[in-house]
Protein backbone atom coordinates (compact mmCIF):
# COMPACT_ATOMS: atom_id res chain seq x y z
CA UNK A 1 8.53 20.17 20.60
CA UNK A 2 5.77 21.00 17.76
CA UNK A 3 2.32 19.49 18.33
CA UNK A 4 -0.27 18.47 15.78
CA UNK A 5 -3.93 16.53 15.89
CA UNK A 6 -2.57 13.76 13.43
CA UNK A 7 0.59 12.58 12.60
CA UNK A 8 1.26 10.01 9.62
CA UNK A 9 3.95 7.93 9.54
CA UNK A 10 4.31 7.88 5.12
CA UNK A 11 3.63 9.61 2.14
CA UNK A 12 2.78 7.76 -0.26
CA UNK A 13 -1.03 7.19 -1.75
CA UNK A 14 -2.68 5.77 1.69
CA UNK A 15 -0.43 8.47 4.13
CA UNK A 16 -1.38 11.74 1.72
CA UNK A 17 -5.11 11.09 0.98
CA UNK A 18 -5.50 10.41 4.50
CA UNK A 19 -3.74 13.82 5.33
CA UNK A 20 -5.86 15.71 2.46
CA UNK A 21 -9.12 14.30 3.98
CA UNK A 22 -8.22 15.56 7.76
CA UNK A 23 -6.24 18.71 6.83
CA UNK A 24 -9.26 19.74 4.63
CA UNK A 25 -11.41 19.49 8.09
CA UNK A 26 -9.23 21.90 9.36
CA UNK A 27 -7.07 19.49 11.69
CA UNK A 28 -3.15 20.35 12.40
CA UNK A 29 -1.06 17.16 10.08
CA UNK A 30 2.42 16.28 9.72
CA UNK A 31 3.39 13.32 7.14
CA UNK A 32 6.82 12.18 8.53
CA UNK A 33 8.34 10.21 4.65
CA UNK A 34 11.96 8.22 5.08
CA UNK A 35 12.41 9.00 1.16
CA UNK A 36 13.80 12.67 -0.52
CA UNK A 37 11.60 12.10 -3.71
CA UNK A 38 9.01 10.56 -5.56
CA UNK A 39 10.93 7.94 -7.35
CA UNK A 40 8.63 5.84 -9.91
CA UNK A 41 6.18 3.68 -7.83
CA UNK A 42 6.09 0.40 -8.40
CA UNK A 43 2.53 -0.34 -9.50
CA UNK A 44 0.45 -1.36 -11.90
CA UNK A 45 -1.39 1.74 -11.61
CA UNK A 46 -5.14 0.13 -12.33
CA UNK A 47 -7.91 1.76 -10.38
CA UNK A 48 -11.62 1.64 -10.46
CA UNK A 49 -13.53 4.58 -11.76
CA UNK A 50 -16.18 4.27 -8.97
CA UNK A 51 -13.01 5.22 -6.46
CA UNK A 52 -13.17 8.48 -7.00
CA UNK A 53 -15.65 8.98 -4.14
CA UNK A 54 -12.94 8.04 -2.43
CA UNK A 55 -10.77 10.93 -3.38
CA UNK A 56 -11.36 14.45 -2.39
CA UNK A 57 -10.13 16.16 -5.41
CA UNK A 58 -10.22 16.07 -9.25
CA UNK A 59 -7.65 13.79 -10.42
CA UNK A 60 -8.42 13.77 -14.11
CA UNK A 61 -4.78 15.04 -15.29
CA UNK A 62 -3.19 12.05 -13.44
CA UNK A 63 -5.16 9.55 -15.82
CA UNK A 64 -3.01 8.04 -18.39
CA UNK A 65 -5.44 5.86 -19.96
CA UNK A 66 -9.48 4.73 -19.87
CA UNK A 67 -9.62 1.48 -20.22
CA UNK A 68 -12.50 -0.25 -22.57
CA UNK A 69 -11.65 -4.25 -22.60
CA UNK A 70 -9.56 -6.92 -20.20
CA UNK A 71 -7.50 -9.57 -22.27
CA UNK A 72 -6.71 -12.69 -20.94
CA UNK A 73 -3.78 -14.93 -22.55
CA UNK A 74 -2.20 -18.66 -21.17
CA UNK A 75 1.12 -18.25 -22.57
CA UNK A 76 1.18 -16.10 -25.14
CA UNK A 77 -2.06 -17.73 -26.56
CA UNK A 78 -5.46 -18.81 -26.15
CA UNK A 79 -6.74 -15.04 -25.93
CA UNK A 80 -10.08 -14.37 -24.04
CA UNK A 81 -11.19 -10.41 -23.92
CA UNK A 82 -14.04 -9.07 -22.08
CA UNK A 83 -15.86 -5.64 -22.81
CA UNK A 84 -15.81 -3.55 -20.14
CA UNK A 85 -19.40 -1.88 -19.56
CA UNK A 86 -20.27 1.25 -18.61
CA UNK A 87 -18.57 4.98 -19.40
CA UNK A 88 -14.32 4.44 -18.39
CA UNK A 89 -14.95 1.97 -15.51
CA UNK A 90 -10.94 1.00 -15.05
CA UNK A 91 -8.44 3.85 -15.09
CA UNK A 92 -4.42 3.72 -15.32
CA UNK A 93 -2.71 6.28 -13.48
CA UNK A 94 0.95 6.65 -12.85
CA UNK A 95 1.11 6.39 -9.25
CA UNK A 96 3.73 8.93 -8.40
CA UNK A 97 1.96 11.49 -10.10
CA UNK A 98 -1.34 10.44 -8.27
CA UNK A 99 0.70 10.56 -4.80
CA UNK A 100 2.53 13.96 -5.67
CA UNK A 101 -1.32 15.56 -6.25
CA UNK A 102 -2.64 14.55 -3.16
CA UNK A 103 0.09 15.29 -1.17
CA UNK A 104 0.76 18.76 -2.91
CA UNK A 105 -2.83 19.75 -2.30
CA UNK A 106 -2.88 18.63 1.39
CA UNK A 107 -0.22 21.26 1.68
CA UNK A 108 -2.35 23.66 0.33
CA UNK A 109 -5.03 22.73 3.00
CA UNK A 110 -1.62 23.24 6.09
CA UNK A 111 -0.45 19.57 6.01
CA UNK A 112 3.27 19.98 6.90
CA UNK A 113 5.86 17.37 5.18
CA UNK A 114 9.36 16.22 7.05
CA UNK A 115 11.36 14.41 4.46
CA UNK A 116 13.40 12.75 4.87
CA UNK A 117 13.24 11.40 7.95
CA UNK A 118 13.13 7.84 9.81
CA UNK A 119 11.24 7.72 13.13
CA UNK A 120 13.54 5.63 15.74
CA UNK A 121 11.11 5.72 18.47
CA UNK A 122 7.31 6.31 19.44
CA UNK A 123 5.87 6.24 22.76
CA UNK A 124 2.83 7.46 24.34
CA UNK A 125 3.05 10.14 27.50
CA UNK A 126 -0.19 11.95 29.01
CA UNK A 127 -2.27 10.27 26.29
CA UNK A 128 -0.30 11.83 23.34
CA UNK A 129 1.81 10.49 21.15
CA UNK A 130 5.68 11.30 20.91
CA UNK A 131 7.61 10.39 17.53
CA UNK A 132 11.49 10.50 18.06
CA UNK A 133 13.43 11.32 14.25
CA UNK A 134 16.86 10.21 13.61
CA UNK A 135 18.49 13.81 14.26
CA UNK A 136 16.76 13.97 18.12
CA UNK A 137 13.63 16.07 16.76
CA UNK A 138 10.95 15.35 18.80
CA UNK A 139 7.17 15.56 17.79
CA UNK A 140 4.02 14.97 19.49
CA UNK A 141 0.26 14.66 18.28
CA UNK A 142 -3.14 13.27 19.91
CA UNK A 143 -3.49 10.51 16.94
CA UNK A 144 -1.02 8.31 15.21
CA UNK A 145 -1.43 6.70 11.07
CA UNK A 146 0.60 4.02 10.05
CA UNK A 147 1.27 4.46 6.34
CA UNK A 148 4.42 3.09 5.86
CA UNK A 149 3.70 0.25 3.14
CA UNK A 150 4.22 -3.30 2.77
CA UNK A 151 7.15 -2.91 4.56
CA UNK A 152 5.50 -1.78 7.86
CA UNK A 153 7.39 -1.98 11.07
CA UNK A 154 5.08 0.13 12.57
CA UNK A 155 2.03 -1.99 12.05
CA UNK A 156 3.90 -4.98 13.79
CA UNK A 157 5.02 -2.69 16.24
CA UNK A 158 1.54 -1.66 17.38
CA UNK A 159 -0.20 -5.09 17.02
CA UNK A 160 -2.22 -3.98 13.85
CA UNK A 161 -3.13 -6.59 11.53
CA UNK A 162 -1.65 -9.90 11.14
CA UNK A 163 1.02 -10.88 13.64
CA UNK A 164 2.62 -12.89 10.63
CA UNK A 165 2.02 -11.17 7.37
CA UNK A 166 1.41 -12.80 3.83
CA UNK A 167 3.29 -11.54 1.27
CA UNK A 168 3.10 -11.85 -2.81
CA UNK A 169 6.20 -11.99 -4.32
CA UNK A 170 6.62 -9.39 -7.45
CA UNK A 171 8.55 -7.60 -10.04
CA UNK A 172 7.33 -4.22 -11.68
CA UNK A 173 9.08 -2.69 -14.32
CA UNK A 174 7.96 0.27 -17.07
CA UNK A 175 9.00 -0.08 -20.57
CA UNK A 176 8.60 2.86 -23.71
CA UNK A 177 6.16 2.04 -26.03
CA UNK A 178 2.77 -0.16 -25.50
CA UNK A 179 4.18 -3.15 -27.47
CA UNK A 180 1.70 -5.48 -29.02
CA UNK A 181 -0.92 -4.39 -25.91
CA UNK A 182 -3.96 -2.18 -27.49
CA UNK A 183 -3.88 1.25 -25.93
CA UNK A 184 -6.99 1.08 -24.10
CA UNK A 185 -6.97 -3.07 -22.66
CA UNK A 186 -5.04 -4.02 -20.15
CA UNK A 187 -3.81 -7.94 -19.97
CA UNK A 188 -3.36 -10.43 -17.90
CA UNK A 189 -1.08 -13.13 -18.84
CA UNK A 190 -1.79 -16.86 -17.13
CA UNK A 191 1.13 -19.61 -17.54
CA UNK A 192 4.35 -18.54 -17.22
CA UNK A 193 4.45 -17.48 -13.78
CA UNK A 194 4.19 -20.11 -11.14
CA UNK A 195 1.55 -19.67 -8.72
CA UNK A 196 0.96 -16.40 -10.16
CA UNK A 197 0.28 -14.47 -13.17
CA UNK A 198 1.86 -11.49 -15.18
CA UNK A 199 0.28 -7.96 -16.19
CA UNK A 200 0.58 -5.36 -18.52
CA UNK A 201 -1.42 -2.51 -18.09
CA UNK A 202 -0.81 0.71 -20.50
CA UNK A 203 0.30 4.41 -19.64
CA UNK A 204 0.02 6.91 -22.37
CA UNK A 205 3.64 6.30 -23.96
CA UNK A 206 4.65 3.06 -21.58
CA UNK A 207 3.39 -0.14 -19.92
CA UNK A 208 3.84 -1.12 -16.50
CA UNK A 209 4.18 -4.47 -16.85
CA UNK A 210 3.97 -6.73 -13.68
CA UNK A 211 4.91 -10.57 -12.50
CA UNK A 212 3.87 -12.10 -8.95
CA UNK A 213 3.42 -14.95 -7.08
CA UNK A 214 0.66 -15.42 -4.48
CA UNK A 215 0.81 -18.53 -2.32
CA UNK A 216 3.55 -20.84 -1.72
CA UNK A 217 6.16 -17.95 -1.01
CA UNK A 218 7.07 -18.41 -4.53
CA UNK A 219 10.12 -16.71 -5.98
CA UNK A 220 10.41 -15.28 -9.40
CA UNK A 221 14.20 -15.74 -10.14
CA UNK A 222 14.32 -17.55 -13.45
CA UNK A 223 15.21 -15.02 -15.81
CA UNK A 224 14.51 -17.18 -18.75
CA UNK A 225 10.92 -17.10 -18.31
CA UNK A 226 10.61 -13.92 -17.25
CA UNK A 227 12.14 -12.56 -20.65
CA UNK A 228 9.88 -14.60 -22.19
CA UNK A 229 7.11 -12.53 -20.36
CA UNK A 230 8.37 -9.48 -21.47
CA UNK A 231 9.14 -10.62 -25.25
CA UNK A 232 5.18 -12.13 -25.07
CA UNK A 233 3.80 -8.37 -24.14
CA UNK A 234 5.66 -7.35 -27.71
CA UNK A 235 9.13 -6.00 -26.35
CA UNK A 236 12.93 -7.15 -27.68
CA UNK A 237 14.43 -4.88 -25.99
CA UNK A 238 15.09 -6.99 -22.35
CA UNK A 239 17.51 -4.01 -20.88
CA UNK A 240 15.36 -2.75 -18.72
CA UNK A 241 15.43 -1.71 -14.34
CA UNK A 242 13.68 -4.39 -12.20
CA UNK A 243 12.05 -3.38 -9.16
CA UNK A 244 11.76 -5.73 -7.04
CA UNK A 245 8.90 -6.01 -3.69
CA UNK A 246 7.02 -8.22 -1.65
CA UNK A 247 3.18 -6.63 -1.12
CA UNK A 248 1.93 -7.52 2.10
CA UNK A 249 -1.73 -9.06 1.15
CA UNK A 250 -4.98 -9.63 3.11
CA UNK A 251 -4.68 -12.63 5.21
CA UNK A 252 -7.75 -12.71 7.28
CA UNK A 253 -10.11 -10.33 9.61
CA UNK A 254 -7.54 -8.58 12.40
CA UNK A 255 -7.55 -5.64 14.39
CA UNK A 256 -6.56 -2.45 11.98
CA UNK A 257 -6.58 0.21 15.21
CA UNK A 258 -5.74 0.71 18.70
CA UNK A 259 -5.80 3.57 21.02
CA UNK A 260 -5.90 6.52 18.67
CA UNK A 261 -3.55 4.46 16.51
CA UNK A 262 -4.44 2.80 13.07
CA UNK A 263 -2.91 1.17 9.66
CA UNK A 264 -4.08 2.41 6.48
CA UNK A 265 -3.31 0.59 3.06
CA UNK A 266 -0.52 -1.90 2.34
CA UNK A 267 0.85 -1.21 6.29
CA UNK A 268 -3.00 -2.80 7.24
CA UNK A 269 -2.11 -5.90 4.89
CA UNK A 270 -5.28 -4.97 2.60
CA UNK A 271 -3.89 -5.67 -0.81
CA UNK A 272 -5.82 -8.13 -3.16
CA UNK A 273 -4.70 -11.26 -2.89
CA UNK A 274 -5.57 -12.76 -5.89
CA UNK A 275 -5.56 -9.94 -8.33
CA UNK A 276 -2.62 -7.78 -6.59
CA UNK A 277 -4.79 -5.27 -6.07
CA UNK A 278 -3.45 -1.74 -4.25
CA UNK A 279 -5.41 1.53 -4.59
CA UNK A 280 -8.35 0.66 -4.01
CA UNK A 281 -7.95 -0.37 -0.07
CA UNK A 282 -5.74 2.67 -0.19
CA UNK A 283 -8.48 4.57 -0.45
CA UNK A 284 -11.27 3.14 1.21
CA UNK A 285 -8.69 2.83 4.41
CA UNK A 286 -8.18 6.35 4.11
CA UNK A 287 -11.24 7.72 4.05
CA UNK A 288 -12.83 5.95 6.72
CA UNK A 289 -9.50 6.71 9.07
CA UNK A 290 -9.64 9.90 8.84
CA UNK A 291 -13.53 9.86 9.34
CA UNK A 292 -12.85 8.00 12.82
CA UNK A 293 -10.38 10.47 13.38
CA UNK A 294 -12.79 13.38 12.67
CA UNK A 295 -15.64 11.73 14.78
CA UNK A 296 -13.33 11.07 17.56
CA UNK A 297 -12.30 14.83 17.70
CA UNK A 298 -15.81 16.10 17.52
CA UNK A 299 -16.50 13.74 20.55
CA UNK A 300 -19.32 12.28 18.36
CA UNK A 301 -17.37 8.43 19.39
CA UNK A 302 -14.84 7.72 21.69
CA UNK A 303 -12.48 5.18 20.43
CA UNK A 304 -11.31 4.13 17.10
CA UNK A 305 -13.04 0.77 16.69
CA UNK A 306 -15.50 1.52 13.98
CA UNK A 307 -12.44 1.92 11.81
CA UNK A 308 -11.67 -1.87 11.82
CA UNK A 309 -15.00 -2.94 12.00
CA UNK A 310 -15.81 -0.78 8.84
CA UNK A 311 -12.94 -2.27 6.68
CA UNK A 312 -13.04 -5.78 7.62
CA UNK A 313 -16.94 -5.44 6.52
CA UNK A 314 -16.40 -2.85 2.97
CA UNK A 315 -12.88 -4.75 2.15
CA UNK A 316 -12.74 -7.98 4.00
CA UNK A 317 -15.57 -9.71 3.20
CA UNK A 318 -15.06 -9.88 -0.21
CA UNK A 319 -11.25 -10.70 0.15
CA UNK A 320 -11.97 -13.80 2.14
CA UNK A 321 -13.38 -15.55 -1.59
CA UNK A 322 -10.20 -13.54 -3.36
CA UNK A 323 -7.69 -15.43 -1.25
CA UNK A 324 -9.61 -18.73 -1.17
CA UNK A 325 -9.48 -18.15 -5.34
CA UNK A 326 -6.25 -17.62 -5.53
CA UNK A 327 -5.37 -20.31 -3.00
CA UNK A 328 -7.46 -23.00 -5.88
CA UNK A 329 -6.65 -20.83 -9.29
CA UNK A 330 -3.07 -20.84 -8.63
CA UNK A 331 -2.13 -23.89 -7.62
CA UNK A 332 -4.42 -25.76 -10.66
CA UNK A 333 -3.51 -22.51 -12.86
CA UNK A 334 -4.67 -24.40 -16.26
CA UNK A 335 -7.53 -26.06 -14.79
CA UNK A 336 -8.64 -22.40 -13.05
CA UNK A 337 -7.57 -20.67 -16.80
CA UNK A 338 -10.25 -23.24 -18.27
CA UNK A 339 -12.86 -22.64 -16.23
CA UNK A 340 -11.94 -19.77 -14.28
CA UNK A 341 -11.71 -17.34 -17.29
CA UNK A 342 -12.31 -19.19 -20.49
CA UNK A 343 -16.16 -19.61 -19.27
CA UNK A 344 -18.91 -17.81 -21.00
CA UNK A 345 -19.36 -15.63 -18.66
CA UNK A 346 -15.92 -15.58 -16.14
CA UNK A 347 -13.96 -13.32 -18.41
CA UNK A 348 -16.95 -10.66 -17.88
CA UNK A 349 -17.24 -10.89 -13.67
CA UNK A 350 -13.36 -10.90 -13.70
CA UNK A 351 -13.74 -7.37 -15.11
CA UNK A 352 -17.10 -5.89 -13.36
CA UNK A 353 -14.27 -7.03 -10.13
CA UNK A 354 -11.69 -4.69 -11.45
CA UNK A 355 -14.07 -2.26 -12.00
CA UNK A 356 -15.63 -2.47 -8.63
CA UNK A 357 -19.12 -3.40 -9.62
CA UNK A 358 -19.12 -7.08 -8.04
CA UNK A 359 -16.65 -8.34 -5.38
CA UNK A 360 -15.70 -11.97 -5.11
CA UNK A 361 -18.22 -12.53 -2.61
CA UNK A 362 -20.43 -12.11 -5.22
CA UNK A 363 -19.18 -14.92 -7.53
CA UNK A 364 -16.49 -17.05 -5.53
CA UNK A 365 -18.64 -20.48 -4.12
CA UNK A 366 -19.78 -21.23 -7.59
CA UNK A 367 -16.07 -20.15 -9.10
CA UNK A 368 -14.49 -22.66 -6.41
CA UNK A 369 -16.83 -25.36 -6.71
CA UNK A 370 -16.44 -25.59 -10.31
CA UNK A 371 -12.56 -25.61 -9.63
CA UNK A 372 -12.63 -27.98 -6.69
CA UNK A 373 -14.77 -30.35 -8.92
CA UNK A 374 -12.87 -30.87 -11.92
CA UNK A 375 -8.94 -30.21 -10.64
């Protein structure tokens, strides 16, 4: 039986940065990943320049595109942009190429990969963890990350985060071309999509374009519309692969660790709730697991608390005003398109949120008063 300081349950974006940060300090990692390969990610692929603190390695090559303005369209019409300020604040990135250069360079630093694999069973015996794999391999380690995605049975399985999960509803495809999209905006696309919105946010030579629905368990099964979505972003073409997944979004302050166990990223049910926002409570879960995995090995704390406590107060706090947005903007979406983006000013603070300068703390009792007051 091999033993290692940290094992993570998932490779993707939250499982290898968190392996890059604790294999760089020298720690023993394995990344246990169900899938064989990288297959295209289904994400919009936005991120925050100011993230990059988050990320302990240059990830410049894995930019597709800098983006410079945020449009803003209720069916097809009625365009609001805002200016983005600032040098680059919102990147796109093709997520599977982000993933791949994290995970390749935590190799570098020793992280070991098993792929593909499924983990049947885990249980805990003389305060280590064991992890039982389909073929009878057995593995042990002193600490335990569940990175598994929206899809989590781990989290569940170890009481971490909400005993009953919210999930968005949403379809991600990527077409060729940038269709009527200007390379360097991204849009959002109010309307069509009920309780919920559509995106279209530009690679180098493709769009990822994006529907979802956010409250109401909404499903997004009338094709008619939806090729009407499509067509409205500037493609005819309408043969295209559908990926369909629910994202498991924040639904309240819970519990993100137990005894040297913890959920990073979608498996902690961090993502935005309004804005379907991903990588950026990838990364901020990430780093601050592995630095109360780090502190607990250096015996500077004894138990993994902090970790919760840190991410309910850096992520939390400002997604309590995204989901009580979202709960008002989407079910009065042409009231909250009036007033909740066409305002002077909304279109701007919609974008410094993308960009990570303001959080919806910062804006949301005004925004939902307004709302409130006039739907």
């Amino acid at each position: 039986m091999k033993e290692f300081d940290i094992i993570i349950i998932g490779g993707g974006l939250s499982g290898s940065s968190t392996a890059l940060y604790l294999s760089k300090k020298g720690y023993s990692v394995l990344i246990i990943e169900k899938e064989t390969v990288q297959n295209i990610k289904p994400c919009a692929g936005g991120m925050a320049s100011s993230m990059k603190k988050f990320i302990p390695l240059d990830i410049e090559k894995v930019i597709e595109n800098k983006i410079r303005n945020v449009e803003f369209t209720w069916k097809a019409s009625d365009h609001v942009i805002a200016d983005l300020s600032g040098e680059s604040p919102f990147w796109i990135i093709k997520r599977e190429k982000l993933d791949l250069l994290l995970l390749d360079e935590a190799v570098k630093y020793g992280t070991e990969i098993l792929r593909p694999a499924k983990v049947e069973t885990i249980s805990k015996e003389n305060e280590k963890w064991t992890i039982n794999i389909r073929n009878k391999c057995k593995y042990r380690s002193e600490f335990l990350v569940i990175a598994d995605g929206s899809q989590s049975h781990w989290a569940g399985y170890f009481n971490l985060g909400p005993k009953q999960p919210k999930f968005a509803n949403t379809i991600a495809l990527r077409l060729k071309g940038l269709g009527n999209i200007p390379k360097n905006s991204v849009r959002f696309e109010f309307g069509f999509v009920k309780n919920g919105f559509a995106w279209g946010f530009p690679l180098k030579e493709s769009v990822n374009i994006g529907l979802g629905t956010f409250i109401n368990n909404s499903l997004l099964d009338n094709e008619e519309i939806n090729n009407k979505i499509i067509k409205s972003f500037g493609f005819e073409d309408l043969s295209f692969k559908v990926i369909k997944k629910k994202l498991r979004i924040w639904n309240g302050f819970h519990k993100l660790n137990g005894d040297k166990v913890l959920a990073v990223g979608d498996a902690a049910s961090l993502c935005d709730p309004f804005l379907a926002e991903g990588i950026r409570p990838a990364l901020i879960s990430s780093f601050y697991a592995a630095e109360s995995i780090d502190q607990y090995l250096s015996q500077r704390i004894d138990n993994l608390n902090n970790y919760s406590k840190t991410i309910n107060n850096e992520w939390g706090k400002s997604m309590v005003w995204g989901r009580r947005i979202a709960q008002v903007f989407y079910r009065f979406p042409k009231t909250g398109y009036q007033l909740g983006v066409k305002r002077k000013t909304a279109p701007k603070r919609i974008a410094q949120i993308l960009s990570g300068e303001m959080s919806y703390e910062d804006i949301a009792k005004r925004v939902i008063k307004r709302l409130l007051t006039r739907s």
